[in-house]
N, C-alpha and C. Protein backbone atom coordinates (compact mmCIF):
# COMPACT_ATOMS: atom_id res chain seq x y z
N UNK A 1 8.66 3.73 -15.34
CA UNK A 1 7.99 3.04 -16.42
C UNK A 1 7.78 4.00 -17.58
N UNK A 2 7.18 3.53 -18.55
CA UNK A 2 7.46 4.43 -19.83
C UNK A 2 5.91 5.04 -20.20
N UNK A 3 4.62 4.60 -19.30
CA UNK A 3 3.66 4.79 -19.31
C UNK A 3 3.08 6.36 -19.28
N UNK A 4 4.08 7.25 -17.78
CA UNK A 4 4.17 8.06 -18.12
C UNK A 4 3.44 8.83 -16.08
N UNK A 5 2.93 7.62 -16.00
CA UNK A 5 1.98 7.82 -14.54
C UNK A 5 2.68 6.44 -13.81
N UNK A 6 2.24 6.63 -12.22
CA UNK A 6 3.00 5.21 -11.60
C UNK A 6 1.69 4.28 -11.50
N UNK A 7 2.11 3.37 -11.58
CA UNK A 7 1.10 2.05 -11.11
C UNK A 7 2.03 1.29 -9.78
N UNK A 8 0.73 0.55 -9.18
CA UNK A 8 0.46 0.30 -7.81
C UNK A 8 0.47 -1.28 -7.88
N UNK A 9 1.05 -2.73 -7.08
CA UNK A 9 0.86 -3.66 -6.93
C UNK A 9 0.82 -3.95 -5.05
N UNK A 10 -0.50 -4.44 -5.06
CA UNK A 10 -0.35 -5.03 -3.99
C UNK A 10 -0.50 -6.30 -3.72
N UNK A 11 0.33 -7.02 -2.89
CA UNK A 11 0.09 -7.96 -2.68
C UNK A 11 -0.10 -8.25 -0.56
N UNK A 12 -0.68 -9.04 -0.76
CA UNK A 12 -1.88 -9.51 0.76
C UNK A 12 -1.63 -11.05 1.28
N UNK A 13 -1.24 -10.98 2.25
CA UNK A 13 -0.69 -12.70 2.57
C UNK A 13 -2.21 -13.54 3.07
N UNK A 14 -2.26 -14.72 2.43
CA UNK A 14 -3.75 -15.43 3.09
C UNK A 14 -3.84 -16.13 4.46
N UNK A 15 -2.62 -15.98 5.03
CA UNK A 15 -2.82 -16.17 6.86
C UNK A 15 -3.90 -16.86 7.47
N UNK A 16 -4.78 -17.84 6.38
CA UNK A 16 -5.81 -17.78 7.10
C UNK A 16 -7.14 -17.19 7.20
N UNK A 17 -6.86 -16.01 6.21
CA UNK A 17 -7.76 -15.01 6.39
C UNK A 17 -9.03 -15.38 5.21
N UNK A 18 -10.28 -14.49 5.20
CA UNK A 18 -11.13 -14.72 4.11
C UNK A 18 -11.02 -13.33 3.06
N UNK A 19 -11.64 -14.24 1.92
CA UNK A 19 -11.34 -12.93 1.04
C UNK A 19 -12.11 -12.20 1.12
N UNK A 20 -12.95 -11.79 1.99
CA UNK A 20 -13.37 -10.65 2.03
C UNK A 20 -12.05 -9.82 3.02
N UNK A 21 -11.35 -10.45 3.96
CA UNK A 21 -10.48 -9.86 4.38
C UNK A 21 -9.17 -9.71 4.17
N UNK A 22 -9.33 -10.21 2.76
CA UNK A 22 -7.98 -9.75 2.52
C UNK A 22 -8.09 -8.95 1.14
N UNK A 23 -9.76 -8.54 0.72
CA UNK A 23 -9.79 -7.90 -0.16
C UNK A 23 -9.57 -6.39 0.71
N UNK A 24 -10.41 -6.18 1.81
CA UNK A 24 -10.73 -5.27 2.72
C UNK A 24 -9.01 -4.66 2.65
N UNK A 25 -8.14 -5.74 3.33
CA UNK A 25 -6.72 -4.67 3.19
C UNK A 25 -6.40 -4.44 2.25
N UNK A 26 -6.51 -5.09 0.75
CA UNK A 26 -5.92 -4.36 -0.43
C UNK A 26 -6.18 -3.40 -0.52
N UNK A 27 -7.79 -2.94 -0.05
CA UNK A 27 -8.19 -1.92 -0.89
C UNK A 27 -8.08 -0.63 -0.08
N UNK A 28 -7.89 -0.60 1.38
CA UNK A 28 -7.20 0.18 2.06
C UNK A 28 -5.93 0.59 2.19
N UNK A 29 -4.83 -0.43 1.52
CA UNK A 29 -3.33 -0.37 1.38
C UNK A 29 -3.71 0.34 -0.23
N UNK A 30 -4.58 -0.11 -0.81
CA UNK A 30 -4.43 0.98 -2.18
C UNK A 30 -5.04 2.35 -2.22
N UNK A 31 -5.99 2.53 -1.51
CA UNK A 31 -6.64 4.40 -1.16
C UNK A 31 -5.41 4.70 -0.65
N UNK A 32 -4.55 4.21 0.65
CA UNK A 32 -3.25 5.18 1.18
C UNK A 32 -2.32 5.10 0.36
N UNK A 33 -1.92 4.56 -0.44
CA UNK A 33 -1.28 4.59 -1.40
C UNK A 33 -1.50 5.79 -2.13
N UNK A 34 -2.87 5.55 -3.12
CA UNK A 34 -3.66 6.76 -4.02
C UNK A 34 -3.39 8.22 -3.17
N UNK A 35 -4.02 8.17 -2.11
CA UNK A 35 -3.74 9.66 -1.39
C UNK A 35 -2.62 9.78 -1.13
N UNK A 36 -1.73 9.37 -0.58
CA UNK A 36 -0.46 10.16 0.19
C UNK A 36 1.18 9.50 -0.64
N UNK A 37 0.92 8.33 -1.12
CA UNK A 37 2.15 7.77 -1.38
C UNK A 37 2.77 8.10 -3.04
N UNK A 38 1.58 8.01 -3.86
CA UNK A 38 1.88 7.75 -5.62
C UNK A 38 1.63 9.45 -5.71
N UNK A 39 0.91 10.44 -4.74
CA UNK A 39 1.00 11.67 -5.44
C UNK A 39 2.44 12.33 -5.38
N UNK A 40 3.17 11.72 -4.84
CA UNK A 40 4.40 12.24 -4.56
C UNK A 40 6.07 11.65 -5.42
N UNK A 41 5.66 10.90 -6.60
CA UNK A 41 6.52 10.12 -6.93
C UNK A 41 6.09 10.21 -8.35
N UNK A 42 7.33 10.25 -9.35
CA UNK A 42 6.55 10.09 -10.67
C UNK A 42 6.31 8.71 -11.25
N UNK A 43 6.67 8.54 -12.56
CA UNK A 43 6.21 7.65 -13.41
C UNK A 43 6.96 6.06 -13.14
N UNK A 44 6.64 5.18 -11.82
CA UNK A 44 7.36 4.48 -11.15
C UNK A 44 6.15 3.31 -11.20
N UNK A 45 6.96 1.62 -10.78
CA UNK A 45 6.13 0.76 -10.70
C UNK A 45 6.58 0.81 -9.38
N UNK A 46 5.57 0.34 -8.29
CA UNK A 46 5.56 0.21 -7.17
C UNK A 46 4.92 -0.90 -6.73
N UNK A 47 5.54 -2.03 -5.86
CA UNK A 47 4.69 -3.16 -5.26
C UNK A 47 4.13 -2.79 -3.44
N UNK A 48 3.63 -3.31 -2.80
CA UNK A 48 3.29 -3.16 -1.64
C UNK A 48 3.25 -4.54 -1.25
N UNK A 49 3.80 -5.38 -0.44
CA UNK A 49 3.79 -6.88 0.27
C UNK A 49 3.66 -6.35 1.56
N UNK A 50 2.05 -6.26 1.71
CA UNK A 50 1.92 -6.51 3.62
C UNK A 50 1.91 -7.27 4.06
N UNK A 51 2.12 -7.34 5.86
CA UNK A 51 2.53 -8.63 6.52
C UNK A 51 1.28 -8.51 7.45
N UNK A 52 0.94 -9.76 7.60
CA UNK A 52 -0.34 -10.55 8.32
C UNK A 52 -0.26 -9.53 9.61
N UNK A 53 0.62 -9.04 10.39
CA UNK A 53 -0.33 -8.10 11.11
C UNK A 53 -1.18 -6.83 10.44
N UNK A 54 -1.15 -6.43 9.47
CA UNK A 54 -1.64 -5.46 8.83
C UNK A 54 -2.80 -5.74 8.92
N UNK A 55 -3.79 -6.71 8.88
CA UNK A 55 -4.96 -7.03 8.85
C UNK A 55 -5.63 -6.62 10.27
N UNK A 56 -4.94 -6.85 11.36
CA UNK A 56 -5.42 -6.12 12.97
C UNK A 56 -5.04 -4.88 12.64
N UNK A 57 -4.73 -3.63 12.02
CA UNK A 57 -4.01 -2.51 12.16
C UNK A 57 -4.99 -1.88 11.49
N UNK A 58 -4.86 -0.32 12.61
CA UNK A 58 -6.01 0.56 11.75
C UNK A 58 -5.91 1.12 10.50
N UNK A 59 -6.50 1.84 10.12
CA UNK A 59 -6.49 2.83 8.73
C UNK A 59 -5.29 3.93 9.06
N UNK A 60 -5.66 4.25 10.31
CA UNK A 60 -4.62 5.78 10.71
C UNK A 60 -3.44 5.04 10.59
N UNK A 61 -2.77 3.46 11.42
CA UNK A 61 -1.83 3.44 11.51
C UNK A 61 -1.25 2.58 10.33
N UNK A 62 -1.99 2.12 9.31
CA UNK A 62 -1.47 1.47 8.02
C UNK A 62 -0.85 2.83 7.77
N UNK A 63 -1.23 4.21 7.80
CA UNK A 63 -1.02 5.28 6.47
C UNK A 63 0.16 5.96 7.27
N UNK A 64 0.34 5.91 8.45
CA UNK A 64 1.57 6.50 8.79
C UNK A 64 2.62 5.80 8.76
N UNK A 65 2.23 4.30 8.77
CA UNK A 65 3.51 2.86 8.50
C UNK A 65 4.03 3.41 6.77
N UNK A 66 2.80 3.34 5.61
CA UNK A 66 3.07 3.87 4.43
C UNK A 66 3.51 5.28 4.06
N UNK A 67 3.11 6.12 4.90
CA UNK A 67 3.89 7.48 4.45
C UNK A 67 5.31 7.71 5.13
N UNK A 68 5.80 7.30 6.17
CA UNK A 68 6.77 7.41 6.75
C UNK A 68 7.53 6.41 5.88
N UNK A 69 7.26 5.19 5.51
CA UNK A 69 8.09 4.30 4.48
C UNK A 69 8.42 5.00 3.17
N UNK A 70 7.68 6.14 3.06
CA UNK A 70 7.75 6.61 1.63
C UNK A 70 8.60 7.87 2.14
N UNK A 71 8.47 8.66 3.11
CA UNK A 71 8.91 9.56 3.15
C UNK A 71 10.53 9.08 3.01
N UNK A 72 11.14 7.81 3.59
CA UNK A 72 12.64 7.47 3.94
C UNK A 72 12.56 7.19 2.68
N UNK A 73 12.00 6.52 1.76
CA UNK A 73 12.42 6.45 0.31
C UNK A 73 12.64 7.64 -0.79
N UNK A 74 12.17 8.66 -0.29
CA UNK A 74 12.64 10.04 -1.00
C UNK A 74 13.91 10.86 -0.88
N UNK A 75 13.65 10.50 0.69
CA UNK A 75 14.82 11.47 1.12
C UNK A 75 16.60 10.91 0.48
């Protein structure tokens, strides 16, 4: 992007779920993002589409699903 920094889109499937729980995963799919995924990439738009199991899945194992996805996108 021409901004100069990357920006982040996530998007959260409603499965059913309430918005408090599907605010709860955005905002955990966007901290692992912030920490481990966007410090490593430059001036890029990036989306995130999680899938309805993500909502049972911990913090540890959302960020190793997202850093290992990021790591194969570098290499």
């Amino acid at each position: 992007n021409e901004i100069g920094h990357p920006r982040l889109g996530v998007v959260v499937p409603r499965s059913g779920r309430t918005a408090v729980a599907r605010n709860r995963l955005r905002r955990r799919v966007r901290e692992i993002a912030r920490r481990q995924v966007l410090a490593d990439v430059g001036a890029v738009d990036l989306v995130i589409r999680a899938r309805a199991a993500a909502y049972t899945s911990s913090f540890s194992d959302l960020a190793a699903e997202l850093t290992s996805w990021a790591r194969s996108r570098s290499a």
